[in-house]
N, C-alpha and C. Protein backbone atom coordinates (compact mmCIF):
# COMPACT_ATOMS: atom_id res chain seq x y z
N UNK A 1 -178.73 47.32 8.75
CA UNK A 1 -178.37 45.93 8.55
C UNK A 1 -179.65 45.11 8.39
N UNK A 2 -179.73 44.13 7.60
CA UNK A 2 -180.65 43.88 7.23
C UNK A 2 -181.05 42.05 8.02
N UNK A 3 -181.79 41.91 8.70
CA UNK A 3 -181.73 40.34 8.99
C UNK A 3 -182.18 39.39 7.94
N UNK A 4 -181.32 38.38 8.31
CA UNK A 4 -181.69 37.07 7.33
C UNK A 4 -183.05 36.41 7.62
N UNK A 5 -183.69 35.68 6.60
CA UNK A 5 -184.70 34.99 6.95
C UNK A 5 -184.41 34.11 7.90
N UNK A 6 -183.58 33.34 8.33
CA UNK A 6 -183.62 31.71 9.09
C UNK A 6 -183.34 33.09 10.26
N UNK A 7 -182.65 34.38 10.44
CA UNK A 7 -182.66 35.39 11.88
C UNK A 7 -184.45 35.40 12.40
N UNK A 8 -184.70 35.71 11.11
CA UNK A 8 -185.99 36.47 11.23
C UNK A 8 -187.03 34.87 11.70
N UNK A 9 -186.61 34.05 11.51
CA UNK A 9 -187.39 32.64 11.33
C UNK A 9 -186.89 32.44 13.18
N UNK A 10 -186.01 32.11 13.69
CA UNK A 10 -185.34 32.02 14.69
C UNK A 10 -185.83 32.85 15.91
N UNK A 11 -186.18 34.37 15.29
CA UNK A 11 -186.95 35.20 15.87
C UNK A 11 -187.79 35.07 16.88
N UNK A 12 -188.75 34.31 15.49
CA UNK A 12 -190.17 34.45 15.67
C UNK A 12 -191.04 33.24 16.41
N UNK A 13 -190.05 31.89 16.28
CA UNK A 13 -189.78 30.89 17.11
C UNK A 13 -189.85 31.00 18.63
N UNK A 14 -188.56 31.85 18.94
CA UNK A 14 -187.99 31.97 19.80
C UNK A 14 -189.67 32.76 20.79
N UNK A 15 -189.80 33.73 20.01
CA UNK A 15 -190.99 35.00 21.08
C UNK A 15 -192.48 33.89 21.10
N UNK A 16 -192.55 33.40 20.16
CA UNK A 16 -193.52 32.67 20.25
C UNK A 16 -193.30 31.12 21.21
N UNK A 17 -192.29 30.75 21.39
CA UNK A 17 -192.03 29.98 22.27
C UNK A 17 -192.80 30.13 23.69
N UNK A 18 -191.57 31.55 24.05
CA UNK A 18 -191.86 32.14 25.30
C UNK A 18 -193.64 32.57 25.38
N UNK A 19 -194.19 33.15 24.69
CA UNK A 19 -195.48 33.67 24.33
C UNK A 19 -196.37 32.62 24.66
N UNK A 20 -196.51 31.78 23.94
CA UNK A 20 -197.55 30.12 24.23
C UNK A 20 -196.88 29.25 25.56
N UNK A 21 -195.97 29.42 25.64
CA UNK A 21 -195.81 29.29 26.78
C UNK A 21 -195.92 29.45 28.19
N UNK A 22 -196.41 30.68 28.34
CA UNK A 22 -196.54 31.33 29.32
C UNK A 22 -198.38 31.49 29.15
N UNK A 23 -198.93 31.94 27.76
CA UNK A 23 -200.53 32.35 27.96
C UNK A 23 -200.78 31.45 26.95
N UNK A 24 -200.51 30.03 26.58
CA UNK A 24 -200.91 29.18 25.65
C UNK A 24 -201.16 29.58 24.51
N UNK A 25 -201.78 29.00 23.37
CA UNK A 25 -201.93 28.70 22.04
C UNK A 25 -202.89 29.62 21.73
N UNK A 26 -204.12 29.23 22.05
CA UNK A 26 -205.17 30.24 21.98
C UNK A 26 -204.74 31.65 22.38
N UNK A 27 -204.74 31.65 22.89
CA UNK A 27 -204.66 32.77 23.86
C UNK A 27 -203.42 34.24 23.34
N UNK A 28 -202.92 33.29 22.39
CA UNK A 28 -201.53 34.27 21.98
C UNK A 28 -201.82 34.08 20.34
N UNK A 29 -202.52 35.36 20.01
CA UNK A 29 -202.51 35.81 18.66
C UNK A 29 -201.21 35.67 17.89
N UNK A 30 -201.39 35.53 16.26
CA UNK A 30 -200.22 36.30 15.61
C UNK A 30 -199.90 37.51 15.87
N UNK A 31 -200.80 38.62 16.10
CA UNK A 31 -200.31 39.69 16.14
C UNK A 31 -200.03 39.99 17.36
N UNK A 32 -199.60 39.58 18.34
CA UNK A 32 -199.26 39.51 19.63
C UNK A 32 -197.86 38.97 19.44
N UNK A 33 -197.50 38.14 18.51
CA UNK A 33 -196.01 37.41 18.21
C UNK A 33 -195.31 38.37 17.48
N UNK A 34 -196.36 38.60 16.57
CA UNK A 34 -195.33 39.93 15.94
C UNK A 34 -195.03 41.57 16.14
N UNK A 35 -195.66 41.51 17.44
CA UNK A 35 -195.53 42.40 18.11
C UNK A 35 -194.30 42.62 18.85
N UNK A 36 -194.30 41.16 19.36
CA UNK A 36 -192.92 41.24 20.42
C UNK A 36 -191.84 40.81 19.37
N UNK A 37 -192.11 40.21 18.45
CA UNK A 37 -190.51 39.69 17.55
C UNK A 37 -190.69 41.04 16.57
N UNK A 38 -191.43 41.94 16.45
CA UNK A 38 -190.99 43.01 16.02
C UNK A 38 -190.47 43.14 14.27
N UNK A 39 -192.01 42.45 13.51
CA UNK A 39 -191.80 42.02 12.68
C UNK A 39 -193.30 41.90 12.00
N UNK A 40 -193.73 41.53 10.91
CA UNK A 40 -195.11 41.42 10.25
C UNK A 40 -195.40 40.15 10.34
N UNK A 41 -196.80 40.11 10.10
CA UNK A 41 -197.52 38.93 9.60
C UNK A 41 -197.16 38.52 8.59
N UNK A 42 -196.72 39.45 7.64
CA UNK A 42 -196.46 38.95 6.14
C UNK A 42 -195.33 38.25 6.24
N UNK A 43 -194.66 38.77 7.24
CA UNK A 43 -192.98 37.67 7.43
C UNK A 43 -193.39 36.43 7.86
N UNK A 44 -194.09 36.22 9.34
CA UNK A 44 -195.02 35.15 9.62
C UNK A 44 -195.53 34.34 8.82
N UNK A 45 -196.39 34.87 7.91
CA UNK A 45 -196.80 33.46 7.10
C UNK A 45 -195.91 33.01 6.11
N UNK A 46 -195.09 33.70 5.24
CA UNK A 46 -194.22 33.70 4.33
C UNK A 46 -192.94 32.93 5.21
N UNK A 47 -192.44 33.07 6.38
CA UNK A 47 -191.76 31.85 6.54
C UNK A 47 -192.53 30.41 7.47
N UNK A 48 -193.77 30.75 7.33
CA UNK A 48 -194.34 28.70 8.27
C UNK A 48 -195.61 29.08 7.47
N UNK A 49 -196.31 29.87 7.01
CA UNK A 49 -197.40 29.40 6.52
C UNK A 49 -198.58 29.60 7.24
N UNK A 50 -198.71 29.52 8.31
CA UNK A 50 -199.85 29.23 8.84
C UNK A 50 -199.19 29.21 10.91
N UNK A 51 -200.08 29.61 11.80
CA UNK A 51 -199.52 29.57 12.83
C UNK A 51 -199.51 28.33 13.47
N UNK A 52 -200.12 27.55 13.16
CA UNK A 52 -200.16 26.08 13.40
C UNK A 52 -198.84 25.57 13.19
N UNK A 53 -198.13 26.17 12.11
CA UNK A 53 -196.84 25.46 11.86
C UNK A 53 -195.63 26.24 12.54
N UNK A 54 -196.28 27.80 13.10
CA UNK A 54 -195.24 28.00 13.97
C UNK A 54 -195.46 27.51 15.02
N UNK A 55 -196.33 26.84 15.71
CA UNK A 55 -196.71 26.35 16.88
C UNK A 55 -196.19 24.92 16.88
N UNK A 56 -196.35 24.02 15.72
CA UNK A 56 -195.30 22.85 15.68
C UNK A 56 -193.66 23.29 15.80
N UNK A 57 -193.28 23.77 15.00
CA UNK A 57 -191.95 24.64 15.31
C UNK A 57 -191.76 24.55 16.78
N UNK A 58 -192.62 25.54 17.44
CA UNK A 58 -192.50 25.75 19.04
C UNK A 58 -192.12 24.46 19.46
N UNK A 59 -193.26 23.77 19.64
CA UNK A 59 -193.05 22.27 20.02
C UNK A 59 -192.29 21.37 20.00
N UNK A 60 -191.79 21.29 18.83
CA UNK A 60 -190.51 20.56 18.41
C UNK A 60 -189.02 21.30 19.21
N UNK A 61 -189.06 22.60 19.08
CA UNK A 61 -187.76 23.27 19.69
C UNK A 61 -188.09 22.93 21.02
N UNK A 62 -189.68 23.28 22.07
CA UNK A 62 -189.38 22.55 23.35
C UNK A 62 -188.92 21.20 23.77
N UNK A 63 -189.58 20.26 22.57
CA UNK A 63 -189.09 18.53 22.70
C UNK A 63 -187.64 18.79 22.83
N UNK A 64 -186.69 19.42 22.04
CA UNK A 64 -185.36 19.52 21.85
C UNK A 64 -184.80 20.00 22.97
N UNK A 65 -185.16 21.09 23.40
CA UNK A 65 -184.28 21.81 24.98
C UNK A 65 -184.52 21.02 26.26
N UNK A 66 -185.84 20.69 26.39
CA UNK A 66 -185.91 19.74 27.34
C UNK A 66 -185.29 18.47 27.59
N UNK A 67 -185.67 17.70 26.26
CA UNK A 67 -184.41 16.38 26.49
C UNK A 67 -183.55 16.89 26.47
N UNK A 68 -182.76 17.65 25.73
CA UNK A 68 -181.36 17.83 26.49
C UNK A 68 -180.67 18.23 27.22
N UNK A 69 -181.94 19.10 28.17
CA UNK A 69 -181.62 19.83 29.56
C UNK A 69 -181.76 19.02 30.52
N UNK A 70 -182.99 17.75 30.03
CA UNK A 70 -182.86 16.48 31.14
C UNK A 70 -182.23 15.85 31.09
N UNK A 71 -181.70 15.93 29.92
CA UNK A 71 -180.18 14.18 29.93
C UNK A 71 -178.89 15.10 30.60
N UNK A 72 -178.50 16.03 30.36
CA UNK A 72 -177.97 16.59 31.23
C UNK A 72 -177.39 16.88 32.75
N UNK A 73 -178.49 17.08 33.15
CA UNK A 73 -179.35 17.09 34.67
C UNK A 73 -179.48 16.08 35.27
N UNK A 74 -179.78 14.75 34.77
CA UNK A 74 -180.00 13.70 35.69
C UNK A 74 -178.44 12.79 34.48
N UNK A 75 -177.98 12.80 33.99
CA UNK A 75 -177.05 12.06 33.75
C UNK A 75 -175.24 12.05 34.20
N UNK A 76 -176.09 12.00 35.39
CA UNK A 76 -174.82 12.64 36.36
C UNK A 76 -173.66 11.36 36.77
N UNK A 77 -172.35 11.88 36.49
CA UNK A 77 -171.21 10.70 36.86
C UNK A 77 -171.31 9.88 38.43
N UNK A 78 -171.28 8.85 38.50
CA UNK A 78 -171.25 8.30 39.92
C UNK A 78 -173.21 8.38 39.99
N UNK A 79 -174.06 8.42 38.96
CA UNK A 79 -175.33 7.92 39.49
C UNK A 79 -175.66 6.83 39.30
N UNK A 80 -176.00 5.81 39.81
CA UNK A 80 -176.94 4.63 39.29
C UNK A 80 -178.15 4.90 38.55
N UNK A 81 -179.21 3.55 37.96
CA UNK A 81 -180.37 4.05 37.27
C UNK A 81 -181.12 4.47 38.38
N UNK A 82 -181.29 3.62 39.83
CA UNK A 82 -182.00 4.40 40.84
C UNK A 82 -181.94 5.52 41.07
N UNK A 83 -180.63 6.10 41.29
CA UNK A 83 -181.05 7.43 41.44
C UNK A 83 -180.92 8.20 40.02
N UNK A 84 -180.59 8.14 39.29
CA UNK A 84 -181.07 8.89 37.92
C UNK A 84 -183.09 9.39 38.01
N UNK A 85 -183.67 7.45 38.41
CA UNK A 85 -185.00 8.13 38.13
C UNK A 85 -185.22 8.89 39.01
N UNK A 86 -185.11 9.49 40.65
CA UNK A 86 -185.44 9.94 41.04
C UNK A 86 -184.81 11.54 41.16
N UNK A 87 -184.00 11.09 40.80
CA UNK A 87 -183.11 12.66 39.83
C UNK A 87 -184.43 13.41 39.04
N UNK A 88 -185.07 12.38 38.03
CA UNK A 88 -186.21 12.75 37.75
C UNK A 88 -187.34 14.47 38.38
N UNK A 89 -187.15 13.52 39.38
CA UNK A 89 -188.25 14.51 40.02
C UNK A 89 -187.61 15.60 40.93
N UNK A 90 -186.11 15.70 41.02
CA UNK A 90 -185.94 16.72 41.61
C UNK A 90 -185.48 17.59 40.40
N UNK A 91 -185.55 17.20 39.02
CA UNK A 91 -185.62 17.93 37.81
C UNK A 91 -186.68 19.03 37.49
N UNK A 92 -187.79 18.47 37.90
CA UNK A 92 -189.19 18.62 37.72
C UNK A 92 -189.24 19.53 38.98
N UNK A 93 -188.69 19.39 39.78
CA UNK A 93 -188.87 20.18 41.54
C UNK A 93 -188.63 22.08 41.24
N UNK A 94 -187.00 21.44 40.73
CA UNK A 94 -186.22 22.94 40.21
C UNK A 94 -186.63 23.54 38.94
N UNK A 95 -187.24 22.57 38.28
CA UNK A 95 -188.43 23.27 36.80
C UNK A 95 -189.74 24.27 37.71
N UNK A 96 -190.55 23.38 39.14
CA UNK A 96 -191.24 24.32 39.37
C UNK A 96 -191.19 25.42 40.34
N UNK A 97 -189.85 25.25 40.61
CA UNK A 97 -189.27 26.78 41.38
C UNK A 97 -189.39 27.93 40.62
N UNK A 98 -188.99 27.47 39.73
CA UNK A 98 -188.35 28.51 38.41
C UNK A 98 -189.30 29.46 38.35
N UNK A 99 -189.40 30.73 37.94
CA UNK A 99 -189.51 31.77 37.49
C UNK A 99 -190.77 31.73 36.36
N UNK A 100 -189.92 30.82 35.40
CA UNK A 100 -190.36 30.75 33.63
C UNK A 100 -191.73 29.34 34.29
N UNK A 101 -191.56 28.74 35.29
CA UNK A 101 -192.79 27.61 35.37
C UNK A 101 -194.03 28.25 34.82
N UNK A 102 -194.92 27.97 34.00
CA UNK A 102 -195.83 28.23 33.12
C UNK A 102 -196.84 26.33 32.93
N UNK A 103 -196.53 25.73 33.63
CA UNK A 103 -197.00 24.42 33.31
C UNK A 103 -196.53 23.73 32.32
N UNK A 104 -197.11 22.83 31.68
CA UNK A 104 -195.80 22.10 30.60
C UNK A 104 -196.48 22.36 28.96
N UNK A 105 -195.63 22.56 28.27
CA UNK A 105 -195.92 23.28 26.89
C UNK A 105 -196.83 21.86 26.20
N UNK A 106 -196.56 20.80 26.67
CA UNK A 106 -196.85 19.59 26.08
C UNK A 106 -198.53 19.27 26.29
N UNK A 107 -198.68 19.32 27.67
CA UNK A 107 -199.72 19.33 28.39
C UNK A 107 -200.59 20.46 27.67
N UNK A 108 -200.40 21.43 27.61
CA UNK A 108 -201.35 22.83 26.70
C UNK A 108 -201.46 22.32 25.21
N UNK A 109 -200.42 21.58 24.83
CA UNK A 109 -200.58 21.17 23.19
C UNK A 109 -201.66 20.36 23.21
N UNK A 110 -201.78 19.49 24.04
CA UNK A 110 -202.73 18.46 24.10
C UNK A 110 -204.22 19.07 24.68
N UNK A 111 -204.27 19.24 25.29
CA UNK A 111 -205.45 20.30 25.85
C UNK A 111 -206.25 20.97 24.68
N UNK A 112 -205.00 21.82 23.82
CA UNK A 112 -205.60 22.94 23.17
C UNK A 112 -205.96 22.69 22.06
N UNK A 113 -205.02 21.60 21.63
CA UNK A 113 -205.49 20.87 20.35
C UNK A 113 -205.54 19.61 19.95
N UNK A 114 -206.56 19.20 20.78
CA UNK A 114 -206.96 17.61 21.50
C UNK A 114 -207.60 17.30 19.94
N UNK A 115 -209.16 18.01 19.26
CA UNK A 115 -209.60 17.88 18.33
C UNK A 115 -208.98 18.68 16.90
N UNK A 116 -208.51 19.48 17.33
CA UNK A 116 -208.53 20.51 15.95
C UNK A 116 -206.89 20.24 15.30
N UNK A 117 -206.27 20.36 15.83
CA UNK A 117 -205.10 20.04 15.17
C UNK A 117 -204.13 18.45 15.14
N UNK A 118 -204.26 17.54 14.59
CA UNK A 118 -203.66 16.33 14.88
C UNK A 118 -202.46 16.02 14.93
N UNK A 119 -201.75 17.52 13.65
CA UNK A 119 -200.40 17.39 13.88
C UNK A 119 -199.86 17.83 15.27
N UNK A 120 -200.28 18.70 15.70
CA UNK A 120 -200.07 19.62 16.80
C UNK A 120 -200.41 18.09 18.41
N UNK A 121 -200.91 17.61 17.49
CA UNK A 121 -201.49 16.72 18.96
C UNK A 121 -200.80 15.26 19.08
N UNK A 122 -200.12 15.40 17.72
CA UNK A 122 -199.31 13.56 17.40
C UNK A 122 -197.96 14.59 17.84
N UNK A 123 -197.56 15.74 17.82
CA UNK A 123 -195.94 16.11 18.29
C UNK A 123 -196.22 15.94 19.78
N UNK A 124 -196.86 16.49 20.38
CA UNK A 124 -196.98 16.52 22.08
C UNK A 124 -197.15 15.32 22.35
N UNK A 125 -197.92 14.46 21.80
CA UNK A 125 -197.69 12.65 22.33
C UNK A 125 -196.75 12.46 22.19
N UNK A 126 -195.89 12.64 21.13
CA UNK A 126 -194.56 11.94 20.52
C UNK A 126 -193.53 12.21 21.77
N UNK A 127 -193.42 13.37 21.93
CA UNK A 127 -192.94 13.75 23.19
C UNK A 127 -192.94 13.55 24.42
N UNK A 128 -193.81 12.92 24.43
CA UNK A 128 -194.69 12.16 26.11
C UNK A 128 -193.80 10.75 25.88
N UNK A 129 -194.30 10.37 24.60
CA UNK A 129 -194.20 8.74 24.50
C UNK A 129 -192.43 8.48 24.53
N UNK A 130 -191.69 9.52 24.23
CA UNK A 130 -189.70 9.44 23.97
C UNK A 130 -189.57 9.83 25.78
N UNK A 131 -190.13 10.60 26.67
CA UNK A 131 -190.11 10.63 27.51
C UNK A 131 -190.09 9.56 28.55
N UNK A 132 -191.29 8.94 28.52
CA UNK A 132 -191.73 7.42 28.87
C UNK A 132 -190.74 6.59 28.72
N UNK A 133 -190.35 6.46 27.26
CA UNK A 133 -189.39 5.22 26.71
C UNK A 133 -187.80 5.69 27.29
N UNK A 134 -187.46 6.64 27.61
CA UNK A 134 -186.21 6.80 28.02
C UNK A 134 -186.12 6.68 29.76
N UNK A 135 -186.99 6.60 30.51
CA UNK A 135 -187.55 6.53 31.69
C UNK A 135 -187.25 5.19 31.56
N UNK A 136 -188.37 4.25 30.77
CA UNK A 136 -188.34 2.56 30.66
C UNK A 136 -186.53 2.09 30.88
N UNK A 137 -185.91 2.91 29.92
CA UNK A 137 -184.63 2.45 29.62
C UNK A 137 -183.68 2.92 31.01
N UNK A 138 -184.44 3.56 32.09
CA UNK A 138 -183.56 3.96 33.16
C UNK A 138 -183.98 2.71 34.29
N UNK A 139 -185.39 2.42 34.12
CA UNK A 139 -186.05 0.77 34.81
C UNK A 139 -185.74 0.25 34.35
N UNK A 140 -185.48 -0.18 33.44
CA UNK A 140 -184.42 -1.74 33.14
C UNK A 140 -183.04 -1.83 33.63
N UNK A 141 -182.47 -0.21 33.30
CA UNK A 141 -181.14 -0.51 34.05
C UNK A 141 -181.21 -1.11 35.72
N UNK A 142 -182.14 -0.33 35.95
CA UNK A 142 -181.95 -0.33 37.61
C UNK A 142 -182.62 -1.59 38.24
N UNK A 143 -182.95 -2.37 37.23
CA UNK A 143 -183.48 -3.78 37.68
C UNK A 143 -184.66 -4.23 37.83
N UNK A 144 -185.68 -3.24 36.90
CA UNK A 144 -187.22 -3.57 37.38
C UNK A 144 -187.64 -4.78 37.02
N UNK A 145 -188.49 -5.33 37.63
CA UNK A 145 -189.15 -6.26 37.11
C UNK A 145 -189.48 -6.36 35.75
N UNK A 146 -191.06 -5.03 36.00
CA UNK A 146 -191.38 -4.70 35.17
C UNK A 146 -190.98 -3.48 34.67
N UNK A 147 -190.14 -3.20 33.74
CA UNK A 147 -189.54 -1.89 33.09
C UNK A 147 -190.83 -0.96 32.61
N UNK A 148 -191.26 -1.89 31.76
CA UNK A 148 -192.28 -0.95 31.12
C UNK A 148 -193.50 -0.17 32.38
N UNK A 149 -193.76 -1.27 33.58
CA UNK A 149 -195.07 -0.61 33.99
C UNK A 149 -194.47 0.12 35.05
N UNK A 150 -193.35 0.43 35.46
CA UNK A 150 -192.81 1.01 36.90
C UNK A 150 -192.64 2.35 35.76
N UNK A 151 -192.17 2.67 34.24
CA UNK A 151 -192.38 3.84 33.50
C UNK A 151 -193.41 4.46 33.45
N UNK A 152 -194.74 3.54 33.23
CA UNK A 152 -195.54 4.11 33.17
C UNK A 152 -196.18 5.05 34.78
N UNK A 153 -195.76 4.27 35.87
CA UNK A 153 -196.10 4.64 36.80
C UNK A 153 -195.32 6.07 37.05
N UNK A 154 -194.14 5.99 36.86
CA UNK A 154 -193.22 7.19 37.09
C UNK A 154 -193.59 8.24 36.56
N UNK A 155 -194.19 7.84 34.99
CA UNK A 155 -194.60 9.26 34.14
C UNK A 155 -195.25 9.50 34.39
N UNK A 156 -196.73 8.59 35.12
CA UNK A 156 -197.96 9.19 35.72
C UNK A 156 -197.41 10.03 36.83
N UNK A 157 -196.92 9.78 37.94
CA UNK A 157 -196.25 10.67 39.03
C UNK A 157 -196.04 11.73 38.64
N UNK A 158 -195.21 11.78 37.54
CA UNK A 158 -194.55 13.14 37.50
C UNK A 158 -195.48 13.98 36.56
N UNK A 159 -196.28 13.40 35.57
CA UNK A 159 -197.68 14.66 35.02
C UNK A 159 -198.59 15.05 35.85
N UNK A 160 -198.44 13.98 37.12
CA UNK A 160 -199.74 14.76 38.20
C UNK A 160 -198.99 15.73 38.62
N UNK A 161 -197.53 15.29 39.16
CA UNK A 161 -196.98 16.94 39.66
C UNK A 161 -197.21 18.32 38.93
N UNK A 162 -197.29 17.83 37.57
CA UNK A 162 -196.71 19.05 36.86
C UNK A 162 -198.45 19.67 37.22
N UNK A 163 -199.10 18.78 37.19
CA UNK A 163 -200.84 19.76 37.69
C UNK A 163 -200.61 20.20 38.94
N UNK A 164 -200.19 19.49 39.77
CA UNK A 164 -200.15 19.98 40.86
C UNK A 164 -199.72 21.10 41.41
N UNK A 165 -198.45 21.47 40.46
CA UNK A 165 -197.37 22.15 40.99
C UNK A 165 -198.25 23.09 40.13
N UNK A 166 -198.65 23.60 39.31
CA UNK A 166 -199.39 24.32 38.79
C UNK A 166 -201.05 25.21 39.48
N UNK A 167 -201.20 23.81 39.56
CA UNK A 167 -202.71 24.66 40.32
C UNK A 167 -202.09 24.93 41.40
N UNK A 168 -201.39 24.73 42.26
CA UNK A 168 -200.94 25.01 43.25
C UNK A 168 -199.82 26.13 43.76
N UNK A 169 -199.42 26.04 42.27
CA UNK A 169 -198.23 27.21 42.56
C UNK A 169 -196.87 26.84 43.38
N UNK A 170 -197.14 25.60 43.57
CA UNK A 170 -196.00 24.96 44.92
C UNK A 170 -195.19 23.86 44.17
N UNK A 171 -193.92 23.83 44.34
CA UNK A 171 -193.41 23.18 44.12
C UNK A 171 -193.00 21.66 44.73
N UNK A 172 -193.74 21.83 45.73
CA UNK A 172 -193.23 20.54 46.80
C UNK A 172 -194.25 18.99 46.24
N UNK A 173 -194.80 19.32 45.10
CA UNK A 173 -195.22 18.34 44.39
C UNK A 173 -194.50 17.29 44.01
N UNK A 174 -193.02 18.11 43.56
CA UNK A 174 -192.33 16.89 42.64
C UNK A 174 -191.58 15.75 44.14
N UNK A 175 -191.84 16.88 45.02
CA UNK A 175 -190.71 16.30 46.32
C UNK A 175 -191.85 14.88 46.83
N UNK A 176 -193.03 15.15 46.71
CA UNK A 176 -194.16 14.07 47.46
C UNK A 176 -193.85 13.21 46.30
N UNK A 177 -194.35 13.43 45.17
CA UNK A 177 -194.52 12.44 43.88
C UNK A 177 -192.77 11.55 43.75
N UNK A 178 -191.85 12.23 44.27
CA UNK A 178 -190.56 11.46 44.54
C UNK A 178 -190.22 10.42 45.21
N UNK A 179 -191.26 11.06 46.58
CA UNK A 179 -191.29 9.78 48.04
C UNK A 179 -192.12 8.65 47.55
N UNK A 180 -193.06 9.03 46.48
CA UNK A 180 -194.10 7.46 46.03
C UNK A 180 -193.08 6.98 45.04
N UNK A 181 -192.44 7.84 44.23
CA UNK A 181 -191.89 6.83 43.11
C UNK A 181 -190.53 6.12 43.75
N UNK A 182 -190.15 6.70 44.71
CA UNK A 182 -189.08 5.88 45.40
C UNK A 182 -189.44 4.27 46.10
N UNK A 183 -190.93 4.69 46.44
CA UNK A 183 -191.33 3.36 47.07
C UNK A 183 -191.74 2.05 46.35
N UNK A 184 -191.93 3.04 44.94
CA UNK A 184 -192.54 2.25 43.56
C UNK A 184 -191.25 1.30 43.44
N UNK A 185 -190.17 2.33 42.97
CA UNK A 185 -189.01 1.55 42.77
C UNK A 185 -188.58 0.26 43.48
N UNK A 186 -188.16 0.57 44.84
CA UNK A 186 -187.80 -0.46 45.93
C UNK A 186 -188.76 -1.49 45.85
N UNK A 187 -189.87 -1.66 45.63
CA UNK A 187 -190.99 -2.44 45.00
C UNK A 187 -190.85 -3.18 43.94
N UNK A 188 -190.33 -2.89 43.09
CA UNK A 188 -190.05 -2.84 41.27
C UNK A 188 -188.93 -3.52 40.93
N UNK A 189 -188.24 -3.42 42.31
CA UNK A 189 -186.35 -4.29 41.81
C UNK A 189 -185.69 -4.70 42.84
């Protein structure tokens, strides 16, 4: 049986997801992707061209699972915006229990291709910045003063966790960074 290209495209997405994910960008050859998707280079470039564009690919499919594993997760019946944001961080808590925790794919985009790639580095902002703005839109509900700067504060909270919980290996990051943004809040509205 023969696979289709968008199979074979879907594939190669998919292993390379998991792949940069776990040992970042650098660090994970093409031929390391097509090793595990079990497939050529010649398929590789012939469907993205270049690995840069499977690595936007990546990126874009993480922007996608995540928001909709977080609107999910914290868009729970009977919550207010208060506790939605702090839903937040027990999102982020049970992200760094997990198994698959690898640090955040966004955070490595930016890191890895701070200078060299711009597309690669305007998707991982873009992603930061829809993050932020849907946060803002959970402080306004809940009565902030300031919507915009109690977001910004929240998103700072929760990217230090994600270092934290990383260098640290511990998850009880998102649980501390929860108790400040709770106090932020009650502050805020």
């Amino acid at each position: 049986m023969r696979i289709k290209n968008t199979d074979k495209k879907t594939l190669l997405i998919d292993t390379a997801y998991q792949l940069f994910e776990e040992h970042g960008f650098h660090a994970t050859g093409v031929d390391t992707v097509v090793k595990h998707a079990g497939t050529t280079k010649r398929t590789l470039y012939r469907l993205f061209g270049s690995k840069e564009n499977l690595a936007l690919e990546v990126v874009r499919r993480h922007d996608e699972n995540f928001r909709r594993d977080l609107h999910q997760k914290i868009e729970l019946p009977n919550t207010d915006a208060k506790q939605r944001l702090l839903a937040l961080f027990d999102y982020y808590g049970n992200w760094f229990a997990s198994e698959d925790f690898h640090g955040c794919l966004f955070i490595k985009t930016l890191v890895e291709f701070e200078t060299s790639s711009p597309i690669l580095r305007n998707a991982a902002r873009e992603s930061k910045e829809l993050l932020r703005s849907f946060i803002e839109k959970l402080c306004n509900k809940a009565g902030a003063k300031d919507p915009s700067h109690l977001s910004e504060q929240i998103q700072i909270l929760l990217e230090g966790s994600i270092i934290t919980a990383q260098s640290k290996r511990n998850a009880k990051s998102a649980k501390i960074a929860r108790e400040m943004a709770h106090l932020l809040i009650e502050q805020s509205t």
